[in-house]
Protein backbone atom coordinates (compact mmCIF):
# COMPACT_ATOMS: atom_id res chain seq x y z
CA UNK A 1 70.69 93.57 145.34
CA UNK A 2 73.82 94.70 146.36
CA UNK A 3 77.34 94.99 144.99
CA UNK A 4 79.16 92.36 146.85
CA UNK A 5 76.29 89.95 146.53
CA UNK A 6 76.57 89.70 142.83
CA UNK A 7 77.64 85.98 141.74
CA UNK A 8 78.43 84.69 137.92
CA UNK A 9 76.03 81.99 137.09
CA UNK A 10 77.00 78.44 138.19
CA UNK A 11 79.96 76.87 135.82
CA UNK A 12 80.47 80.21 134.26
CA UNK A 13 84.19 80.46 135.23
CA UNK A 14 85.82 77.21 135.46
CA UNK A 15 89.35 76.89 137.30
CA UNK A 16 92.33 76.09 134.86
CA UNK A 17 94.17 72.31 135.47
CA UNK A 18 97.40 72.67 137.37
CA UNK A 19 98.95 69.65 135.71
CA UNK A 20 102.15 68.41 137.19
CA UNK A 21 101.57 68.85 141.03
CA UNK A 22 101.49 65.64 141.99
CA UNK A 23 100.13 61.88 142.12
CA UNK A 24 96.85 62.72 143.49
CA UNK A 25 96.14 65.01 140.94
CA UNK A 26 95.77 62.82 138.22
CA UNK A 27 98.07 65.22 135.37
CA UNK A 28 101.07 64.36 137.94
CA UNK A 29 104.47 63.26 137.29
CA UNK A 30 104.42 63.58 133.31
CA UNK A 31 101.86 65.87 132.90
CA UNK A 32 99.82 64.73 130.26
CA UNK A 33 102.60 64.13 127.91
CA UNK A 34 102.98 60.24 128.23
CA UNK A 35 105.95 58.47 128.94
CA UNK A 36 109.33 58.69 127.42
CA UNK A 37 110.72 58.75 124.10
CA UNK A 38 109.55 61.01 120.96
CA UNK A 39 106.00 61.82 121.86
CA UNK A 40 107.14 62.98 125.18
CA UNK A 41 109.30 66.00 123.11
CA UNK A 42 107.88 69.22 121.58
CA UNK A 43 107.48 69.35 117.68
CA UNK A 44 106.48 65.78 117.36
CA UNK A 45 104.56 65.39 113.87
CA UNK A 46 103.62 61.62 113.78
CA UNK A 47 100.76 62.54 111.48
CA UNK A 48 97.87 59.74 111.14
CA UNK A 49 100.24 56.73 112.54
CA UNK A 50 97.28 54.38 113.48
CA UNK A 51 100.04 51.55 114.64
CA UNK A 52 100.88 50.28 111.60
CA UNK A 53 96.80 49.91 110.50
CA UNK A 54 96.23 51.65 107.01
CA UNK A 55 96.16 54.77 107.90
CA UNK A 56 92.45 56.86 107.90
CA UNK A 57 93.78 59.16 105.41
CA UNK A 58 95.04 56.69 102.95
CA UNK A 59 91.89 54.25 104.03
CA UNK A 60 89.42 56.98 101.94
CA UNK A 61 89.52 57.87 98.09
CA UNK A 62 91.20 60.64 96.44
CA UNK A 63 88.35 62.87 95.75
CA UNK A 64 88.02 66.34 93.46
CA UNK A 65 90.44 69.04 91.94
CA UNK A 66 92.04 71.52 93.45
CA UNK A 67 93.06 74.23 90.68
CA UNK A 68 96.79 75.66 91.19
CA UNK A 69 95.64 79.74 90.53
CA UNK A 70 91.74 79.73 91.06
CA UNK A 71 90.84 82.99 91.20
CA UNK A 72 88.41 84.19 93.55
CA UNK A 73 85.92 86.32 92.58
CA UNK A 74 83.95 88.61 94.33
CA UNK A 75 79.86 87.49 93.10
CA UNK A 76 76.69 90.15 93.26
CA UNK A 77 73.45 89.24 92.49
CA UNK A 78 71.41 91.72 90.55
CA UNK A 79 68.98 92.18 93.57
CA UNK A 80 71.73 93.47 95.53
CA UNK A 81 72.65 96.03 93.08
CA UNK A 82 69.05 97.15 93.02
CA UNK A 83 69.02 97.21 96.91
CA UNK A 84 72.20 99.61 96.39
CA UNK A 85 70.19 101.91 93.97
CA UNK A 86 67.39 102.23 96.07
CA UNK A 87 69.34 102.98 98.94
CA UNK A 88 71.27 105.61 97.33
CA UNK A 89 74.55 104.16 97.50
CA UNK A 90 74.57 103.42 93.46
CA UNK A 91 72.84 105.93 91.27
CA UNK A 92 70.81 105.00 88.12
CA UNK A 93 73.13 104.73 85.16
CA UNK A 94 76.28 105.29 86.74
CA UNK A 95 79.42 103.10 85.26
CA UNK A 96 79.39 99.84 87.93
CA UNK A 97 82.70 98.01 88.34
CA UNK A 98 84.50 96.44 91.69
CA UNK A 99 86.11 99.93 92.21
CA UNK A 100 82.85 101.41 92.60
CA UNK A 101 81.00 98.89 94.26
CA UNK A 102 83.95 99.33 97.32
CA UNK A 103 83.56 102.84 97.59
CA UNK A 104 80.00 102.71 97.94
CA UNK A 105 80.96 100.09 100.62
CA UNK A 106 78.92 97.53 98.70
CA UNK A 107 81.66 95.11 98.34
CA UNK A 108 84.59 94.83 101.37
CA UNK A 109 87.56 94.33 99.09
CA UNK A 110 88.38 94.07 95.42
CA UNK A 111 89.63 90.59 95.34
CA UNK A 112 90.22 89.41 91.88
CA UNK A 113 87.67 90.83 89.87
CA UNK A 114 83.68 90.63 89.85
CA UNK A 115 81.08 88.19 88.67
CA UNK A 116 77.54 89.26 88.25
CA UNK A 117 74.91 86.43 88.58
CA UNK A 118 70.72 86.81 88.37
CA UNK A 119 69.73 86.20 91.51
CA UNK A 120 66.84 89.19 92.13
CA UNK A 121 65.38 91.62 89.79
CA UNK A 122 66.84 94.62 88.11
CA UNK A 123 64.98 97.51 87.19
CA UNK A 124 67.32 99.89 87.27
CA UNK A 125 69.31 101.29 84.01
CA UNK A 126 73.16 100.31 84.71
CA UNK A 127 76.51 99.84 82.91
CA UNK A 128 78.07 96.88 84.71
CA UNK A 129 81.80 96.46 83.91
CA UNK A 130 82.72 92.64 85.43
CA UNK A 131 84.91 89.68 84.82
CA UNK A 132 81.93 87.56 84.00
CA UNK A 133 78.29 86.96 84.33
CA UNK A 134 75.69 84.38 84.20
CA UNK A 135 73.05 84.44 80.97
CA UNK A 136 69.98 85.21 82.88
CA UNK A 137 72.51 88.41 84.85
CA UNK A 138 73.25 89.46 81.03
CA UNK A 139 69.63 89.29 79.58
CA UNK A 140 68.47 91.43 82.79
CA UNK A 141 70.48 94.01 82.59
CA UNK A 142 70.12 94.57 78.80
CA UNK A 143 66.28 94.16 79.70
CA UNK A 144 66.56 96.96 82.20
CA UNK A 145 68.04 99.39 79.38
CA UNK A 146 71.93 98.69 80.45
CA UNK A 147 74.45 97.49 79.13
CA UNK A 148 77.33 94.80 80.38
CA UNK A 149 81.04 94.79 79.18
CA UNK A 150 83.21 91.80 79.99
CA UNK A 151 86.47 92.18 80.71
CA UNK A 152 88.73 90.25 78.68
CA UNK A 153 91.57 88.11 79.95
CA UNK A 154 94.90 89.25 78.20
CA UNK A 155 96.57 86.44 76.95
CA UNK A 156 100.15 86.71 75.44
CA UNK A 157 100.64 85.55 71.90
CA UNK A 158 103.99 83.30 72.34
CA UNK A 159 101.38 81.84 75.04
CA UNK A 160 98.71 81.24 72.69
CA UNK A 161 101.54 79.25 70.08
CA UNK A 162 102.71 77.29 72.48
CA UNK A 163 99.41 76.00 73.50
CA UNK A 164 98.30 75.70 69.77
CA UNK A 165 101.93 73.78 68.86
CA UNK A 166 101.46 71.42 71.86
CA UNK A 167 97.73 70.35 71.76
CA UNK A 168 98.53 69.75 67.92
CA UNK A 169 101.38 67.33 69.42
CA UNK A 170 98.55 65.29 71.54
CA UNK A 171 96.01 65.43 68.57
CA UNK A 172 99.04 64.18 66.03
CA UNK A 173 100.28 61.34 68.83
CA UNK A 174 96.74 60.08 68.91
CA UNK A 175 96.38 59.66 65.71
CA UNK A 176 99.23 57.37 64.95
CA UNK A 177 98.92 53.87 66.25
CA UNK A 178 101.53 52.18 68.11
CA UNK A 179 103.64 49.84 65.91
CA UNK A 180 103.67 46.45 66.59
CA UNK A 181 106.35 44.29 66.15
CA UNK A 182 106.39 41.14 64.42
């Protein structure tokens, strides 16, 4: 084999399409853009217009919740913590939270907090700071001889009245019948 005799395999590189050079082509003339008017224009957003049919997207059901601030967690299953241990990354009884878990290059990035769940086994003794954690996470690391702390979400008091005053407002309006009129 030689240099100059070496070929890609067949269909490997295929040539681009040189629209708008012409009839014979077949992307002549307009070039794949249609004929006049608004579609033949960049920036055209006729989104879903099935010619006056229902559209597809208002054919199909409203389905599911999409929550305004979800927070996304970063989640670790016990067996990967004991992987960590074993490969020296974590050592046994050493403070665990999302800080750590980065620097021992466990984790990529912080994210908004840390969830532990039970997948795996734990053997190892370790104090797990997270935002939250599954029962059977919690029973194995207290079984293994550590302990878990949850963090606690801070909420502010004039928060916590307002919530009180206005779920008493729903309970109270539900309680009262409507009058009727006679």
């Amino acid at each position: 084999m030689r240099l100059n005799s070496i070929n890609d395999n067949a269909g490997a590189r295929k040539r681009r399409v040189r629209i708008g050079r012409g009839i014979g082509s077949g992307v002549g003339k307009t070039g794949g853009r249609g004929g006049k008017g608004q579609t033949a224009r960049s920036g055209v957003a006729i989104g879903g217009f099935e010619g006056g049919q229902m559209p597809l997207h208002r054919r199909l059901p409203k389905r599911g919740f999409n929550k305004w601030r979800a927070k996304n967690f970063n989640e670790i299953n016990l067996g990967a913590l004991q992987k960590a241990v074993d490969d020296g990354k974590l050592k046994a009884g050493q403070a665990v939270d999302v800080a750590a878990l980065v620097d021992a290059g466990i984790l990529r990035r912080a994210k908004d907090g840390l969830r532990v769940l039970g997948g795996g086994e734990l053997k190892t003794k370790l104090s797990v700071t997270a935002n939250g954690a599954s029962a059977s996470a919690k029973a194995a690391i207290e079984k293994a001889g550590g302990s878990l702390s949850i963090i606690e979400v801070k909420v502010l008091e004039a928060d916590e009245l307002k919530r009180k005053k206005t779920a008493a407002k729903k309970a109270g309006s539900a309680k009262t019948p409507a009058k009727s009129e006679e």
